[in-house]
Protein backbone atom coordinates (compact mmCIF):
# COMPACT_ATOMS: atom_id res chain seq x y z
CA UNK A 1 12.35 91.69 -13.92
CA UNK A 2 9.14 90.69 -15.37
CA UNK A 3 10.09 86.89 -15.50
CA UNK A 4 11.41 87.24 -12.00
CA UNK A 5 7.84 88.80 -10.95
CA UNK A 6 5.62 85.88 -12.62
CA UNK A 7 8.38 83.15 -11.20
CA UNK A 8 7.84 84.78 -7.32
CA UNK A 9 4.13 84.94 -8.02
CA UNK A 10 3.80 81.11 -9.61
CA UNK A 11 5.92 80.08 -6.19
CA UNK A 12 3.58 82.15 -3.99
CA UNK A 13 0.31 80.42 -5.96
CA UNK A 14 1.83 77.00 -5.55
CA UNK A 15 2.94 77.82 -1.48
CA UNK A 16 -1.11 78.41 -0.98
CA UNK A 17 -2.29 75.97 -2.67
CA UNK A 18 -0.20 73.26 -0.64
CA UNK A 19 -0.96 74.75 2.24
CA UNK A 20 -4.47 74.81 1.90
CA UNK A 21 -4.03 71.10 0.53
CA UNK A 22 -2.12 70.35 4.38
CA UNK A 23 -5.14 72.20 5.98
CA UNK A 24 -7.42 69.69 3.94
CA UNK A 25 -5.52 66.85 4.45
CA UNK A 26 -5.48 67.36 8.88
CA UNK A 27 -8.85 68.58 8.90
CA UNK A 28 -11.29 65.74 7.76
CA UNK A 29 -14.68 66.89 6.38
CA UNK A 30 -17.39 65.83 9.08
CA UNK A 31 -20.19 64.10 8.26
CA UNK A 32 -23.21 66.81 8.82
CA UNK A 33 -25.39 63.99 9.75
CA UNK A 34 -23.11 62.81 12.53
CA UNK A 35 -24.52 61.61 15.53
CA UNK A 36 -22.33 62.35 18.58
CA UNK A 37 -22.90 60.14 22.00
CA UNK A 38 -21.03 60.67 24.86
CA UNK A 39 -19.02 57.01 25.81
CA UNK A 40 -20.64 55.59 28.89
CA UNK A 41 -21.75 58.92 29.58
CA UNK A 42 -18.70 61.03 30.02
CA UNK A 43 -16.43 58.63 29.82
CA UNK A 44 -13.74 57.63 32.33
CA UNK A 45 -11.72 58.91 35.26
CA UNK A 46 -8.96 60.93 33.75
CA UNK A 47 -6.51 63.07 35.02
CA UNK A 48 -6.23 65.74 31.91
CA UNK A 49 -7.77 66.25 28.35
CA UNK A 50 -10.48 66.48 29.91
CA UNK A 51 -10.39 66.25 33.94
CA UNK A 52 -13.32 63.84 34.46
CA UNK A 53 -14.44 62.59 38.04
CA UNK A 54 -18.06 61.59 36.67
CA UNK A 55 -18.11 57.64 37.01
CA UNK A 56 -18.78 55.63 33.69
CA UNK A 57 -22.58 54.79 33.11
CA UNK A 58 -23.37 56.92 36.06
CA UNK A 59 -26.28 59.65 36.02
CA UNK A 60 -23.86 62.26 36.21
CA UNK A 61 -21.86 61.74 33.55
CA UNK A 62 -24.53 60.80 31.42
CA UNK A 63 -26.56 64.48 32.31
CA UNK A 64 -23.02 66.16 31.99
CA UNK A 65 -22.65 64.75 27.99
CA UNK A 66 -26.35 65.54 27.41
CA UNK A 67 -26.07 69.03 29.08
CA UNK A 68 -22.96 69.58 26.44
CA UNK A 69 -25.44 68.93 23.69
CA UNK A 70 -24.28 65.33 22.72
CA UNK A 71 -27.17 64.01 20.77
CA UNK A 72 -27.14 60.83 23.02
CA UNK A 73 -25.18 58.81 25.17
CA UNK A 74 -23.69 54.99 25.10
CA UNK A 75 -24.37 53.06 28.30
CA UNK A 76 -23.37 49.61 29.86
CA UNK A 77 -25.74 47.19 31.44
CA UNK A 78 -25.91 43.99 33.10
CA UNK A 79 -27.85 42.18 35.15
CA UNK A 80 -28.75 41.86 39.18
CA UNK A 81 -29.30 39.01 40.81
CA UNK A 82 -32.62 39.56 40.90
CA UNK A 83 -33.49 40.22 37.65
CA UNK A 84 -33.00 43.88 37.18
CA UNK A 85 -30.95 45.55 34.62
CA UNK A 86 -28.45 47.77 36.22
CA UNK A 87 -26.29 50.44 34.58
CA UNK A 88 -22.48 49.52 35.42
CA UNK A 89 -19.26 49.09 33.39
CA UNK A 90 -16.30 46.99 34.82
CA UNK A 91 -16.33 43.36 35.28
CA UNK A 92 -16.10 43.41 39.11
CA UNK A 93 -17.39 45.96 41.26
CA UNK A 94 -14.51 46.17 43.46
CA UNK A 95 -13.01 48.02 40.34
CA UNK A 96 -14.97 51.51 40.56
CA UNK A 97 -17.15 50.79 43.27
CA UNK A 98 -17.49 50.21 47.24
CA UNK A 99 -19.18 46.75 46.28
CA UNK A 100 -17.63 43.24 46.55
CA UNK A 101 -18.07 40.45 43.17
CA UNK A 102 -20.63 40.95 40.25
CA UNK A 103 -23.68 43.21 39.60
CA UNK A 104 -24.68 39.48 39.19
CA UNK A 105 -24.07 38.42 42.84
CA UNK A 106 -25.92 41.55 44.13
CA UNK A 107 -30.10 42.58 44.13
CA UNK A 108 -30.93 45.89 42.79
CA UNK A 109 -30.93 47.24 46.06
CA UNK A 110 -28.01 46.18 47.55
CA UNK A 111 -26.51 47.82 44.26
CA UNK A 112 -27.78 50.88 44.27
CA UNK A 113 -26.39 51.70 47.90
CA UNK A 114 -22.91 51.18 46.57
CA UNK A 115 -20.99 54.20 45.95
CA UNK A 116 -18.25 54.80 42.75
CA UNK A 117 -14.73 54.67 44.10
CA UNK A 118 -12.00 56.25 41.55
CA UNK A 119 -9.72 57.47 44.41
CA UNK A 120 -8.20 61.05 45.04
CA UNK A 121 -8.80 63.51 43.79
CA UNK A 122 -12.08 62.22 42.05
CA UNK A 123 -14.30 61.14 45.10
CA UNK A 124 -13.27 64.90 46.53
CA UNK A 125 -16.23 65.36 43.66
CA UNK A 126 -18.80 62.59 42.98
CA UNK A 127 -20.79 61.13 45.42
CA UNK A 128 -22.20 58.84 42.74
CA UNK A 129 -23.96 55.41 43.11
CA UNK A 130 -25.13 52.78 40.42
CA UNK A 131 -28.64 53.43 38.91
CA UNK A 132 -31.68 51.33 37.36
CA UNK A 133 -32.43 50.83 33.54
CA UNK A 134 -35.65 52.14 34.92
CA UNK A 135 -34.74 55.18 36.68
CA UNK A 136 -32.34 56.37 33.85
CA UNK A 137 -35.88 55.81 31.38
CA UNK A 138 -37.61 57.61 33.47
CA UNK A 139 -35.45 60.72 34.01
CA UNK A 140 -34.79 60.95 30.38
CA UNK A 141 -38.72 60.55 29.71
CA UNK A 142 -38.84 64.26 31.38
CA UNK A 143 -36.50 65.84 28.65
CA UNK A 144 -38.62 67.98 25.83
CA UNK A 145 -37.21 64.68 23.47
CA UNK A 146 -35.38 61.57 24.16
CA UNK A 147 -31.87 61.57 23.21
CA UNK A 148 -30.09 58.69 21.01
CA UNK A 149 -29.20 55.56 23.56
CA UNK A 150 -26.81 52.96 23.02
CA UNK A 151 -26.95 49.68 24.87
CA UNK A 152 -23.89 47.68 25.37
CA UNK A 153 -24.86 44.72 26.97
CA UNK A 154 -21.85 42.97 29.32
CA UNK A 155 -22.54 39.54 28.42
CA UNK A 156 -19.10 37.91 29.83
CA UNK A 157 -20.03 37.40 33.24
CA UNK A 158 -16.61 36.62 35.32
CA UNK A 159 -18.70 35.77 37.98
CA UNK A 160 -20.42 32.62 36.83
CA UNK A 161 -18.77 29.05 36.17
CA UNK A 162 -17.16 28.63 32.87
CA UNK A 163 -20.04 27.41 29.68
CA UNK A 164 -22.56 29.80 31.83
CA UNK A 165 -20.98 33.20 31.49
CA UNK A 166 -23.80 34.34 28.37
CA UNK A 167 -26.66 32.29 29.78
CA UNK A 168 -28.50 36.00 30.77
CA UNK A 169 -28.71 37.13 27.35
CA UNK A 170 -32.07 36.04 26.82
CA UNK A 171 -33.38 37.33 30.24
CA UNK A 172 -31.46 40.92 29.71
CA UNK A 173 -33.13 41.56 26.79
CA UNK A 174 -36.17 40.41 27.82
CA UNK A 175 -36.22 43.02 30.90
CA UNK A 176 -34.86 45.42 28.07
CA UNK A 177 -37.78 44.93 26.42
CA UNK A 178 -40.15 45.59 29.10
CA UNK A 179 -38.43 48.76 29.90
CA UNK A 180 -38.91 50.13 26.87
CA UNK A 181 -42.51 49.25 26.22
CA UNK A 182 -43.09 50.65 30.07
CA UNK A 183 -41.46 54.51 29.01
CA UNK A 184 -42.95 54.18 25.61
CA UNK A 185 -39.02 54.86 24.39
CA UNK A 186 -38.84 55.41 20.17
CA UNK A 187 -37.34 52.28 19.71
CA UNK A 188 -35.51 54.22 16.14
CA UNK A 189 -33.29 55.96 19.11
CA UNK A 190 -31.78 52.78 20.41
CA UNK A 191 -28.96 50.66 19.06
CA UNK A 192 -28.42 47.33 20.86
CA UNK A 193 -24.76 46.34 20.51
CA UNK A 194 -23.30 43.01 21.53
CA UNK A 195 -20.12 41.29 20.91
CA UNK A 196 -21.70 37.53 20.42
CA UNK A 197 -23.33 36.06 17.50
CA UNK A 198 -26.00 34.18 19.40
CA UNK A 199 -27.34 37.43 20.40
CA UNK A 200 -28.27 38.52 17.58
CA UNK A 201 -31.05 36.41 16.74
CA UNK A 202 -32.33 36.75 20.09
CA UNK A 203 -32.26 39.93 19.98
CA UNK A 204 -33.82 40.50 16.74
CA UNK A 205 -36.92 38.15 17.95
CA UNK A 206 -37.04 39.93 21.66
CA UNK A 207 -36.62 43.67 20.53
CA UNK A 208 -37.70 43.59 16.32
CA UNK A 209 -37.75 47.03 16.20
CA UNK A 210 -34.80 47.88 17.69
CA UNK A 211 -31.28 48.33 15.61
CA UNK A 212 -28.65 45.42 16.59
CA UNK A 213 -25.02 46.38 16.52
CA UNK A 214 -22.08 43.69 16.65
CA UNK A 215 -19.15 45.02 18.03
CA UNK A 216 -15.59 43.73 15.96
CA UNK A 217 -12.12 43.39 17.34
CA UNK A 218 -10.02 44.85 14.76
CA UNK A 219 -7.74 41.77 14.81
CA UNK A 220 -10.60 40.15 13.54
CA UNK A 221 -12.62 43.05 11.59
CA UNK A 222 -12.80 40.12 8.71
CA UNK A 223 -14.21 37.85 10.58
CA UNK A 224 -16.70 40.35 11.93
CA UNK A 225 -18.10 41.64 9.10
CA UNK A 226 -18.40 38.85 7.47
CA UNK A 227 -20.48 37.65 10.15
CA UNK A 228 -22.55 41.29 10.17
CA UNK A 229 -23.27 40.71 6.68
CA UNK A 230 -24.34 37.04 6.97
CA UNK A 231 -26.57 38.08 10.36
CA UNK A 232 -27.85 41.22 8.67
CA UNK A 233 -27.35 43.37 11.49
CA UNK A 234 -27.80 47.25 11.12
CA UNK A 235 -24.63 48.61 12.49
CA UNK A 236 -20.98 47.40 13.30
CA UNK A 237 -19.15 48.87 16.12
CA UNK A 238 -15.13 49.60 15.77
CA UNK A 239 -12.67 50.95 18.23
CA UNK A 240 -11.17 54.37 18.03
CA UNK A 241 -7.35 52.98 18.92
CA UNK A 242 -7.68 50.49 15.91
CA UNK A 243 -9.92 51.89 13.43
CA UNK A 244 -9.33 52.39 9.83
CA UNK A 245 -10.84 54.53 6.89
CA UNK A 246 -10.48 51.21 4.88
CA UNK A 247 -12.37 49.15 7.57
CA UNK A 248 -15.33 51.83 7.77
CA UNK A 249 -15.35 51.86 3.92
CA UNK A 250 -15.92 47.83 3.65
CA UNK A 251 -18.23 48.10 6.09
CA UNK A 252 -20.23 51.02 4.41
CA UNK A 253 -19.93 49.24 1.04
CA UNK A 254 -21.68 46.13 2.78
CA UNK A 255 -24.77 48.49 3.47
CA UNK A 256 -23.58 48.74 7.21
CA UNK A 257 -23.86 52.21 9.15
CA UNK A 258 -20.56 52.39 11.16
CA UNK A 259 -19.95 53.56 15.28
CA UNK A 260 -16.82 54.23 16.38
CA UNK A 261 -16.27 53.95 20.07
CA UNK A 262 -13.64 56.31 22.03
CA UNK A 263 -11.40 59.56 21.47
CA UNK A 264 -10.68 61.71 23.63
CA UNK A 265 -7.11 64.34 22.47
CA UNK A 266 -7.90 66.21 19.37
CA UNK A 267 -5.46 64.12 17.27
CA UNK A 268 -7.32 61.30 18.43
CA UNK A 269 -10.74 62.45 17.43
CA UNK A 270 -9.41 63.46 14.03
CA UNK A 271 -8.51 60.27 13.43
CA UNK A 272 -11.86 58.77 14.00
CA UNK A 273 -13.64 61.51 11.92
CA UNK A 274 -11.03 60.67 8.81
CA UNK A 275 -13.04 57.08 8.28
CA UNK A 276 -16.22 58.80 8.32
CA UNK A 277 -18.28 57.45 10.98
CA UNK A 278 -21.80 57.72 10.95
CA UNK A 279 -21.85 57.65 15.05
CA UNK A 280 -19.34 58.52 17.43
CA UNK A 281 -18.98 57.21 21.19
CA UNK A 282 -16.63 60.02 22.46
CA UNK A 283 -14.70 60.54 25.75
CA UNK A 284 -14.72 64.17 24.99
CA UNK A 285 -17.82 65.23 24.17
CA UNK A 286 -16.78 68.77 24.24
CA UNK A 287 -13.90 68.85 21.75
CA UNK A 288 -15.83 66.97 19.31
CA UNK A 289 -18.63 69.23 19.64
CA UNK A 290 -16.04 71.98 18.96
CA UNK A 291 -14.66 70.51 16.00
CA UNK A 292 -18.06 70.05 14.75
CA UNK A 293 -19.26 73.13 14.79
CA UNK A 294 -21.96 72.68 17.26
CA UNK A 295 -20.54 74.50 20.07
CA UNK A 296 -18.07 77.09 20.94
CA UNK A 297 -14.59 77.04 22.93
C-alpha cells in the first residue's frame, strides 16, 4: 500500500510539473520593458477580433490606441503635391478614401476634404478624413507627454513614372524635419523606418538624432540584416505573419533592437511575444495590453 501511495504521489508530482511546463511553454515571458504601439493607429477595418471602423493613420484610431494606454502609435506618411506630409496608408486613394490617384497628385487641401471609405457597416461609424503631419504634432503636443511615434515613410510612389517612384525621399524627410523642430518633438520618441537603403544615409544626415529603422522581408531577412549591420541602423523591423525567435535573436546578437509589426488574435500575439520583441506594432492594442498586464478585461 505504501509503494502504491509514493507511485500515485510521484505520478501526481510529475502531472504538475508538465503541466506547469505546457503553461510555460504557451505563455511567453514578456519583456517588462516592452514598448507597445498601436499599428497605424488602430489598425485596419475588420469585421471581428476586434470590430474596428477607425481608418488606418487616421486621428481616430490613433486617439482610440492612445486612449487604451498604448505607449505610442506607428503611422504612415507620404507626400502632397505640394509639399506637405500627409498621414495616409494605401497606395491609391481610391482604396480607403473618396479621393481619385495619389496623395502625390493631390495639395494638402484637396486631401484633407476627402473622406475614408471602408463600406458598410464601417462608414455607419467614422466620418473620418486624412490629416497633416502638422496637425497630428500639434494635437499630441497637448497630451501631459508625447507618446512613442513611428514613421513609416511610403516611398514607392505608384503614381510617378518608373526610375522616379523614391525621388521624394529627400524632400519627406526634409519637411519631417521641420515638423519636428516646429513642435519641439523628443526626437528619442521617434523611429524613422524605411524599406530602402538609400534612405538611410539621408536620413541619418537630415534627422541625426532621430533612430532609423529598415524594414526586412523575411524572404530576405539575410539580406536585410546584413545590410542593417553594414548601415548601422538602430532598429530592424519584421513582420508578425513571418517572424521568427531565431530571426529576432540574430538580429539582437548584431546589437539591433527589434519591432515587430502586426497581431491581432491572441495566438497571433503570442507568437510575436515568443521572439522577444523589444517593440510591438499591434492591431489589437487591447489584447496585448491584457496579456501584458497593463490593463484589465
Amino acid at each position: 500500500m505504501k509503494n502504491y501511495r509514493l507511485r500515485f504521489a510521484t505520478f501526481l508530482a510529475l502531472s504538475l510539473l508538465l503541466t506547469l511546463a505546457a503553461c510555460t511553454a504557451t505563455k511567453p515571458a514578456i519583456n517588462p520593458k516592452l514598448v507597445v504601439l498601436g499599428h497605424a493607429g488602430s489598425g485596419f477595418f475588420t469585421p471581428i477580433s476586434p470590430f474596428n471602423f477607425r481608418p488606418p493613420s487616421s486621428w481616430r484610431g490613433i486617439r482610440h490606441a492612445l486612449k487604451l494606454g498604448a505607449d505610442g502609435v506607428e503611422i504612415d506618411l507620404q507626400l502632397s503635391r505640394d509639399s506637405v506630409v500627409m498621414l495616409y496608408h494605401d497606395q491609391k486613394l481610391e482604396n480607403i478614401s473618396t479621393g481619385q490617384g495619389c496623395v502625390s497628385q493631390r495639395t494638402a487641401a484637396e486631401l484633407t476634404q476627402l473622406r475614408y471609405r471602408g463600406g458598410f457597416p464601417y462608414d455607419l461609424l467614422q466620418k473620418e478624413r486624412p490629416v497633416t503631419f502638422d496637425t497630428l504634432l500639434a494635437r499630441l503636443n497637448r497630451r501631459a507627454s508625447f507618446p512613442f511615434l513611428h514613421l513609416d515613410l511610403h516611398e514607392d510612389d505608384q503614381c510617378l513614372p518608373p526610375g522616379q517612384q523614391r525621388g521624394q525621399s529627400a524632400a519627406i524627410l526634409r519637411q519631417i524635419a521641420r515638423s519636428l523642430a516646429r513642435y519641439h518633438v523628443p526626437p528619442e520618441k521617434m523611429l524613422l523606418i524605411t524599406q530602402e537603403e538609400t534612405t538611410i544615409p539621408l536620413a541619418r544626415a537630415i534627422l541625426p538624432r532621430v533612430r532609423v529603422g529598415l524594414e526586412i522581408a523575411s524572404a530576405e531577412f539575410d539580406k536585410g540584416l546584413r545590410l542593417a549591420r553594414a548601415q548601422r541602423v538602430h532598429t530592424v523591423v519584421l513582420d508578425a505573419d513571418r517572424v521568427t525567435p531565431d530571426q529576432a535573436a540574430q538580429a539582437h546578437a548584431a546589437g539591433l533592437a527589434v519591432v515587430v509589426f502586426g497581431g491581432r488574435s491572441g495566438k497571433d500575439i503570442a507568437r510575436v511575444l515568443a521572439t522577444q520583441p523589444d517593440e510591438v506594432e499591434v492591431d489589437n492594442t487591447k489584447r496585448l495590453l491584457i496579456m501584458q498586464g497593463r490593463r484589465k478585461k
